[in-house]
N, C-alpha and C. Protein backbone atom coordinates (compact mmCIF):
# COMPACT_ATOMS: atom_id res chain seq x y z
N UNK A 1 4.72 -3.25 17.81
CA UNK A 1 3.38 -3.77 17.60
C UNK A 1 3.00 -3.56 16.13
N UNK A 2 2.66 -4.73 15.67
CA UNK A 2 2.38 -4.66 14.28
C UNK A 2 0.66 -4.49 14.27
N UNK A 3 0.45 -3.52 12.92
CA UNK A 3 -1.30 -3.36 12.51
C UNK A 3 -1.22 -4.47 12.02
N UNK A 4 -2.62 -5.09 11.61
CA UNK A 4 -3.20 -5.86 10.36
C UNK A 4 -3.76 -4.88 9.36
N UNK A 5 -3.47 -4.21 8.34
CA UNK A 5 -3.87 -3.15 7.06
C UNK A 5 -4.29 -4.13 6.31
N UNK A 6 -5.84 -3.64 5.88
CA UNK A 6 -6.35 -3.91 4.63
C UNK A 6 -6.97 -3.16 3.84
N UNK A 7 -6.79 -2.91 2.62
CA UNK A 7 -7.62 -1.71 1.59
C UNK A 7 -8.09 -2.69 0.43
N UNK A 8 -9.46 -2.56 0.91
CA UNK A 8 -10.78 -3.26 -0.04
C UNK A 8 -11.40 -3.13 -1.30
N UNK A 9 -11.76 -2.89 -2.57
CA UNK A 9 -12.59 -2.35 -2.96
C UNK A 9 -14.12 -2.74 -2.78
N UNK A 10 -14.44 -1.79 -2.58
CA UNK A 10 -16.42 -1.57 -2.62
C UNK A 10 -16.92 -1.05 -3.36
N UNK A 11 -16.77 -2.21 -4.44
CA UNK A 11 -17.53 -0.87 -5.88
C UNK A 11 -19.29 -0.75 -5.70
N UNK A 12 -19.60 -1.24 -4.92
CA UNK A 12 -20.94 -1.71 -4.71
C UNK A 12 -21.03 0.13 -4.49
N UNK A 13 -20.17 0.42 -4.08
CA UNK A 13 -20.23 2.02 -2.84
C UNK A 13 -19.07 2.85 -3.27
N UNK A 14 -18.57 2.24 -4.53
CA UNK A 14 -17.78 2.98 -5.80
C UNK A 14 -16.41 3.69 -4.24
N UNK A 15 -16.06 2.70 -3.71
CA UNK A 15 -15.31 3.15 -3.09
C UNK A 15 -14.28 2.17 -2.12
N UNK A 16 -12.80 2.40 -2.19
CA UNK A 16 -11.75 1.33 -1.40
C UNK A 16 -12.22 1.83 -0.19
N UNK A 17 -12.04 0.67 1.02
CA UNK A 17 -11.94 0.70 2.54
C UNK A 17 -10.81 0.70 2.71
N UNK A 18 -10.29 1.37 3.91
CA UNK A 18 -9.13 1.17 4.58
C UNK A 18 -9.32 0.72 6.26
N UNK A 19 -9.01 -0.48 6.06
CA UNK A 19 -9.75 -1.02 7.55
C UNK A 19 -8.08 -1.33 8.57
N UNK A 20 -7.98 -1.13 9.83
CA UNK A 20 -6.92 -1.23 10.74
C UNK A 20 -7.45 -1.98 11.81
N UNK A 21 -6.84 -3.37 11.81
CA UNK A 21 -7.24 -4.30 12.72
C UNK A 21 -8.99 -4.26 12.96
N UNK A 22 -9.28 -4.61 11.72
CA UNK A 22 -10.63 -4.77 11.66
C UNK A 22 -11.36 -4.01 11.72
N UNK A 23 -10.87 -2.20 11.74
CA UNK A 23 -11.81 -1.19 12.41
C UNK A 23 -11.46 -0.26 11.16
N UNK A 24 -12.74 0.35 10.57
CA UNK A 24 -12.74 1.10 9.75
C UNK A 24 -12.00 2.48 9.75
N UNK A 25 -10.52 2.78 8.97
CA UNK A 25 -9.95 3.73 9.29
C UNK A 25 -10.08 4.93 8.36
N UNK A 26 -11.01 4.20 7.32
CA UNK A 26 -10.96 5.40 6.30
C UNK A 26 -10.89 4.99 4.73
N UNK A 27 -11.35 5.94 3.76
CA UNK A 27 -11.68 5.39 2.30
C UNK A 27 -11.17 6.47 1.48
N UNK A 28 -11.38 5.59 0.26
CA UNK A 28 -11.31 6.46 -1.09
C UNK A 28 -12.17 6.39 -1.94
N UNK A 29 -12.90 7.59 -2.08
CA UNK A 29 -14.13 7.12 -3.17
C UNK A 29 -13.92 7.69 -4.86
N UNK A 30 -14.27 6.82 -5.49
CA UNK A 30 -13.93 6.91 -6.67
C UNK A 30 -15.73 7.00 -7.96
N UNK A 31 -15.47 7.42 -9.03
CA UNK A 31 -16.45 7.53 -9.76
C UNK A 31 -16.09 6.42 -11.06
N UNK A 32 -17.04 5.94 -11.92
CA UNK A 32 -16.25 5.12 -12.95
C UNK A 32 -17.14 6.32 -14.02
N UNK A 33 -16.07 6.32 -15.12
CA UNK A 33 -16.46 7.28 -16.46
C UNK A 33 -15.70 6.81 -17.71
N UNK A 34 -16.76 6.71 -18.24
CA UNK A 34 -16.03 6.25 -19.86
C UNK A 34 -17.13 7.20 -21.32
N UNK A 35 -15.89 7.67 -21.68
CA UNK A 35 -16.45 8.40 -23.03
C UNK A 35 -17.24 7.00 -24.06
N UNK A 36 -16.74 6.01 -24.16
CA UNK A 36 -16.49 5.28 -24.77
C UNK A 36 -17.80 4.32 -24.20
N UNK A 37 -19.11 4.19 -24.94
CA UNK A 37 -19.67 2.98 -24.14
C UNK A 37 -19.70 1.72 -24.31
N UNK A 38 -18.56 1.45 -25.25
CA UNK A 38 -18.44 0.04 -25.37
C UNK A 38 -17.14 -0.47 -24.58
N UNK A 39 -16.79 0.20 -23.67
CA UNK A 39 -15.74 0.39 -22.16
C UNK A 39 -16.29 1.18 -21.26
N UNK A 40 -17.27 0.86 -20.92
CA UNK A 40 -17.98 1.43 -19.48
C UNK A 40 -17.77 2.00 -18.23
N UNK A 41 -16.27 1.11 -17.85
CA UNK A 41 -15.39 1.59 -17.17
C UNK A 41 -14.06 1.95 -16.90
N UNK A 42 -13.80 2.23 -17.93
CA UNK A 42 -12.50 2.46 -18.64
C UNK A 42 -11.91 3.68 -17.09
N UNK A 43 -12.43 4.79 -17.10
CA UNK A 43 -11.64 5.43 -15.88
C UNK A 43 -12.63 5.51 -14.50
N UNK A 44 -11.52 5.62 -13.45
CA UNK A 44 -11.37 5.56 -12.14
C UNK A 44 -11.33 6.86 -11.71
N UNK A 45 -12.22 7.80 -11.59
CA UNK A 45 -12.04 9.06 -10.94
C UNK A 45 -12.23 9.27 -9.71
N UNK A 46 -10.48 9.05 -8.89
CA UNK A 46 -10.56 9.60 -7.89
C UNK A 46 -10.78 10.89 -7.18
N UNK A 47 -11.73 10.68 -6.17
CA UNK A 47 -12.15 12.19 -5.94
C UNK A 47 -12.11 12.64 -4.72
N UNK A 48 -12.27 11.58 -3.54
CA UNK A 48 -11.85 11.98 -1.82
C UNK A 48 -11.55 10.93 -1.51
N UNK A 49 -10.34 11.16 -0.34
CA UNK A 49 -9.83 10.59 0.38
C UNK A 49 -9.94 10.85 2.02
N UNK A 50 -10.28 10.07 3.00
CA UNK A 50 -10.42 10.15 4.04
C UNK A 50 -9.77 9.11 4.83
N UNK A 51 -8.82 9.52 5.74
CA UNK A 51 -8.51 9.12 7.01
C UNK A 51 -8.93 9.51 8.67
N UNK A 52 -9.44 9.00 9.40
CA UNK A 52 -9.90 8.88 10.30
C UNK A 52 -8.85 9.67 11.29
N UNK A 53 -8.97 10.89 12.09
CA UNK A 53 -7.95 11.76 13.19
C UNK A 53 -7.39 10.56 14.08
N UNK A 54 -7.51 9.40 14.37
CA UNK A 54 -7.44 8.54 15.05
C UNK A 54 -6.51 8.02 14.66
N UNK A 55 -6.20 7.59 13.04
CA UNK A 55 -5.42 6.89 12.74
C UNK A 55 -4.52 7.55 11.97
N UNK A 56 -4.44 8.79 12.21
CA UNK A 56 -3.48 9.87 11.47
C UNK A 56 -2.00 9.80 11.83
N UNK A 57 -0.75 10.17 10.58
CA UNK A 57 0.25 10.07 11.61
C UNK A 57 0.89 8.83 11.11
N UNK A 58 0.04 8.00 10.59
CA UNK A 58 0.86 6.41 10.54
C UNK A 58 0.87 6.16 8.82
N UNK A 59 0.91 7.69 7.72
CA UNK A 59 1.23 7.06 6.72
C UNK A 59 0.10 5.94 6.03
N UNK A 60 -1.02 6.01 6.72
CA UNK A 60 -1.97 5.14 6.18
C UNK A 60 -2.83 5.66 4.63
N UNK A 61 -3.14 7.43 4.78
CA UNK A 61 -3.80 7.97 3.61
C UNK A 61 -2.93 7.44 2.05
N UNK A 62 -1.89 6.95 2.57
CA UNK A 62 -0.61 6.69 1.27
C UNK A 62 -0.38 5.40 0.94
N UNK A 63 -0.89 4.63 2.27
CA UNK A 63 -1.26 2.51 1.81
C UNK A 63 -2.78 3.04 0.72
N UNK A 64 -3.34 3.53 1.44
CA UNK A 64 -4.84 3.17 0.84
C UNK A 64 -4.74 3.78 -0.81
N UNK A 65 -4.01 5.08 -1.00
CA UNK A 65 -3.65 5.42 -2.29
C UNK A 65 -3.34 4.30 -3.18
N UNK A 66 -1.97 3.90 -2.59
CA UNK A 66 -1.23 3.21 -3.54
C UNK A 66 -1.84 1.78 -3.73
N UNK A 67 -2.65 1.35 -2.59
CA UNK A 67 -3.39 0.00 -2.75
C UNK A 67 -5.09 0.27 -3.67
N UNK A 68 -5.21 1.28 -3.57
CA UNK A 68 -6.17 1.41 -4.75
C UNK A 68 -6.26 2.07 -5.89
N UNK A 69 -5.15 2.79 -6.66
CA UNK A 69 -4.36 3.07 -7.89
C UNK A 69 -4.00 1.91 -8.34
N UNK A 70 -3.04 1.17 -7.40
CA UNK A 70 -2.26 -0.12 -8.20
C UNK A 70 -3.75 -1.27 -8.36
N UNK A 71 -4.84 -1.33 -7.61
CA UNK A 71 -5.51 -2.85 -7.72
C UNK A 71 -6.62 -1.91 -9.03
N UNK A 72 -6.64 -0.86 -9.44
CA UNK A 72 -7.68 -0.26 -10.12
C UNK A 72 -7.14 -0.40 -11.18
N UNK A 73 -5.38 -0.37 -11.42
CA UNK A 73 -5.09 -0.46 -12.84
C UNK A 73 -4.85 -1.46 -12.92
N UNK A 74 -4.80 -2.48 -12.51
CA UNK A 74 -4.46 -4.29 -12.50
C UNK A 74 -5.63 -4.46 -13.05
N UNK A 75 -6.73 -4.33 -12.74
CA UNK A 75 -8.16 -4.26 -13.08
C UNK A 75 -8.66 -4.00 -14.45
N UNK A 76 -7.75 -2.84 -15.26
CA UNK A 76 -7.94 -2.74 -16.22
C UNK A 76 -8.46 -0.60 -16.39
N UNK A 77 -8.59 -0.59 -15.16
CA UNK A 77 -9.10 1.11 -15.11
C UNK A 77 -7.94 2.03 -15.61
N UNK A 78 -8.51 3.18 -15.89
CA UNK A 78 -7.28 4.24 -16.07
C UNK A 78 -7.88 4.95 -15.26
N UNK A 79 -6.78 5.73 -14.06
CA UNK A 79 -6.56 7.04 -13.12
C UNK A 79 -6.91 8.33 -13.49
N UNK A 80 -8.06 8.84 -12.88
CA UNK A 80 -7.99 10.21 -13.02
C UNK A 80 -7.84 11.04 -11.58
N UNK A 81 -7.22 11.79 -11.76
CA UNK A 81 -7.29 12.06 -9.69
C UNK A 81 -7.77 13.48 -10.02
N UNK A 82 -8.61 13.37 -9.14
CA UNK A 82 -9.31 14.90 -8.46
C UNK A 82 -8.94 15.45 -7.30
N UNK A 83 -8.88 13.76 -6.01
CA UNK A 83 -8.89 14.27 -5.22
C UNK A 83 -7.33 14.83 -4.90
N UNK A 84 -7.13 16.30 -3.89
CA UNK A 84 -5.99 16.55 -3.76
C UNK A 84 -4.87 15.56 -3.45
N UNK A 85 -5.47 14.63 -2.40
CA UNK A 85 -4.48 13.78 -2.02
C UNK A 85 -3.59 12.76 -2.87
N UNK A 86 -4.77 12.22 -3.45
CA UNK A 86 -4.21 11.59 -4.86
C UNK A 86 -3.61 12.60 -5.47
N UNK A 87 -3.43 13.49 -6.23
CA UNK A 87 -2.49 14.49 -6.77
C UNK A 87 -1.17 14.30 -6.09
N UNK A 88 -1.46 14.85 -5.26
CA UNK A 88 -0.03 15.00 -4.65
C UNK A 88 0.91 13.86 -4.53
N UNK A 89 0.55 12.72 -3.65
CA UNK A 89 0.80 11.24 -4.03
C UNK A 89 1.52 10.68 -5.27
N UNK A 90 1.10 11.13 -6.10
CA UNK A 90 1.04 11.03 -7.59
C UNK A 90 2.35 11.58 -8.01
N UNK A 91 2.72 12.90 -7.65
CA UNK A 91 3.56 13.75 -7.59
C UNK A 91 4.73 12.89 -7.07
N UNK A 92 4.82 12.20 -6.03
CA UNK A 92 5.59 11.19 -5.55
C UNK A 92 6.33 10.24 -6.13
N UNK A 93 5.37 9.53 -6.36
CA UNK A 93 5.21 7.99 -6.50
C UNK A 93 4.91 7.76 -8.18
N UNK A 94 5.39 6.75 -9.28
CA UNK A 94 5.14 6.95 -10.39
C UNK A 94 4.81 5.49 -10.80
N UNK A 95 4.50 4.54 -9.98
CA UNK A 95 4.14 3.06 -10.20
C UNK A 95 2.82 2.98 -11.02
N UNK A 96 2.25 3.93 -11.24
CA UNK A 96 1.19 3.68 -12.81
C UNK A 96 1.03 5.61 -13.31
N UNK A 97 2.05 5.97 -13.54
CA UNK A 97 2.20 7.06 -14.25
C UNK A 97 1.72 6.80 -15.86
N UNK A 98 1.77 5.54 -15.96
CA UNK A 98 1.41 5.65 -17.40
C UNK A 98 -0.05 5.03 -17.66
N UNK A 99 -0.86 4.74 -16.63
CA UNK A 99 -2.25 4.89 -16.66
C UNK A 99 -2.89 6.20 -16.16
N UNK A 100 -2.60 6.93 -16.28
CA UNK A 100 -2.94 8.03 -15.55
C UNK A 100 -3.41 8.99 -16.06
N UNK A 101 -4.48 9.63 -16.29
CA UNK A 101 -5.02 10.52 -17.25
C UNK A 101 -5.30 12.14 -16.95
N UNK A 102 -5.07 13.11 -17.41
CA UNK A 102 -5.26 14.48 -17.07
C UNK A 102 -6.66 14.59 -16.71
N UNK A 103 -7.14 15.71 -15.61
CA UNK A 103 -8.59 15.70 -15.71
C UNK A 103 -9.05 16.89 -16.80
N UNK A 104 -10.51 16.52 -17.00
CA UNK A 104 -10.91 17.47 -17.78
C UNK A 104 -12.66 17.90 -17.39
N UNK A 105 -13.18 18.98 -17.80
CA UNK A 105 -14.23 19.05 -17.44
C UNK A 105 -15.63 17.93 -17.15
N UNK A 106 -15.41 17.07 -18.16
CA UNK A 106 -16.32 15.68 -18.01
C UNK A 106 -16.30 15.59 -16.75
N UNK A 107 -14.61 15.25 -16.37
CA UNK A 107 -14.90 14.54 -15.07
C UNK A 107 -15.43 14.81 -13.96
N UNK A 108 -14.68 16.52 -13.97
CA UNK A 108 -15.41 17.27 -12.87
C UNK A 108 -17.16 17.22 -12.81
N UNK A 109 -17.78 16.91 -14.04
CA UNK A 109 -19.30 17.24 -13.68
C UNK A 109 -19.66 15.76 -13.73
N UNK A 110 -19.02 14.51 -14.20
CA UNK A 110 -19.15 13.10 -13.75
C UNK A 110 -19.16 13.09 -11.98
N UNK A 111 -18.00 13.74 -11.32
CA UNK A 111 -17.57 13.75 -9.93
C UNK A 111 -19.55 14.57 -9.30
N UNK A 112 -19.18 15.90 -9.39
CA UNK A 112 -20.61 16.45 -9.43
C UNK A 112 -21.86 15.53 -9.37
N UNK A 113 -22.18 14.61 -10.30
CA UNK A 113 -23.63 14.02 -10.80
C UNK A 113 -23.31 12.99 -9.43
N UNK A 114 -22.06 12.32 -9.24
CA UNK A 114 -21.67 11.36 -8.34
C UNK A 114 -22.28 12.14 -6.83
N UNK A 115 -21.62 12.96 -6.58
CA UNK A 115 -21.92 13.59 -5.21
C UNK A 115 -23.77 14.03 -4.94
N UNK A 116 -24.03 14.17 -6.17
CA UNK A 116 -25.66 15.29 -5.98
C UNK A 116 -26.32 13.88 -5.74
N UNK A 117 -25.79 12.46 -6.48
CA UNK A 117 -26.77 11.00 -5.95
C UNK A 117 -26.40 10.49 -4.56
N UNK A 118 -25.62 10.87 -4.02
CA UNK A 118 -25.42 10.22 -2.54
C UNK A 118 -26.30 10.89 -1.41
């Protein structure tokens, strides 16, 4: 039995969907930060990842990674990962190792200002 997988972006909600046969399985939320304000959104700070206990098991936390790393740097973003999962992933997999940026304190209190507005 085959799924239908799709991973969305919702920047509206600064965050990819990961939807499984139409049913919401889980996201990645991301922050946008740029030193630079004449590139506004120059980076992508990933910061949590969530999969649904339901749909655990099937390798999905690692579609939604790689489908929103790869459509963020197609886009023009550079990678910062916070969240563990992304790290580790990362550790893996090297299909935009060279967009990929170290974190540094900015980001952590960019991530911060992100969480204290939701």
């Amino acid at each position: 039995m085959s799924e239908d997988v799709i991973v969305r972006d919702k920047p509206e909600h600064h965050r990819f969907d990961l939807l499984v046969d139409g049913v919401q399985a889980g996201f990645s939320l991301y922050t946008e930060f740029a030193e630079d304000p004449e590139n506004p959104a120059a980076q992508r700070i990933f910061h949590h990842t969530v999969v649904d206990e339901a749909f655990g098991g099937r390798g999905l936390a690692g579609v939604l990674t790689r489908e929103a790393l790869t459509a963020s740097v197609a886009a023009g973003h550079r990678i910062v990962p916070v969240c563990p999962f992304v790290v580790r992933w990362l550790r893996d997999h090297h299909e935009v190792d060279e967009s990929v940026d170290r974190v540094r304190p900015a980001h952590l209190e960019a991530v911060r200002r992100a969480d204290a507005a939701e």
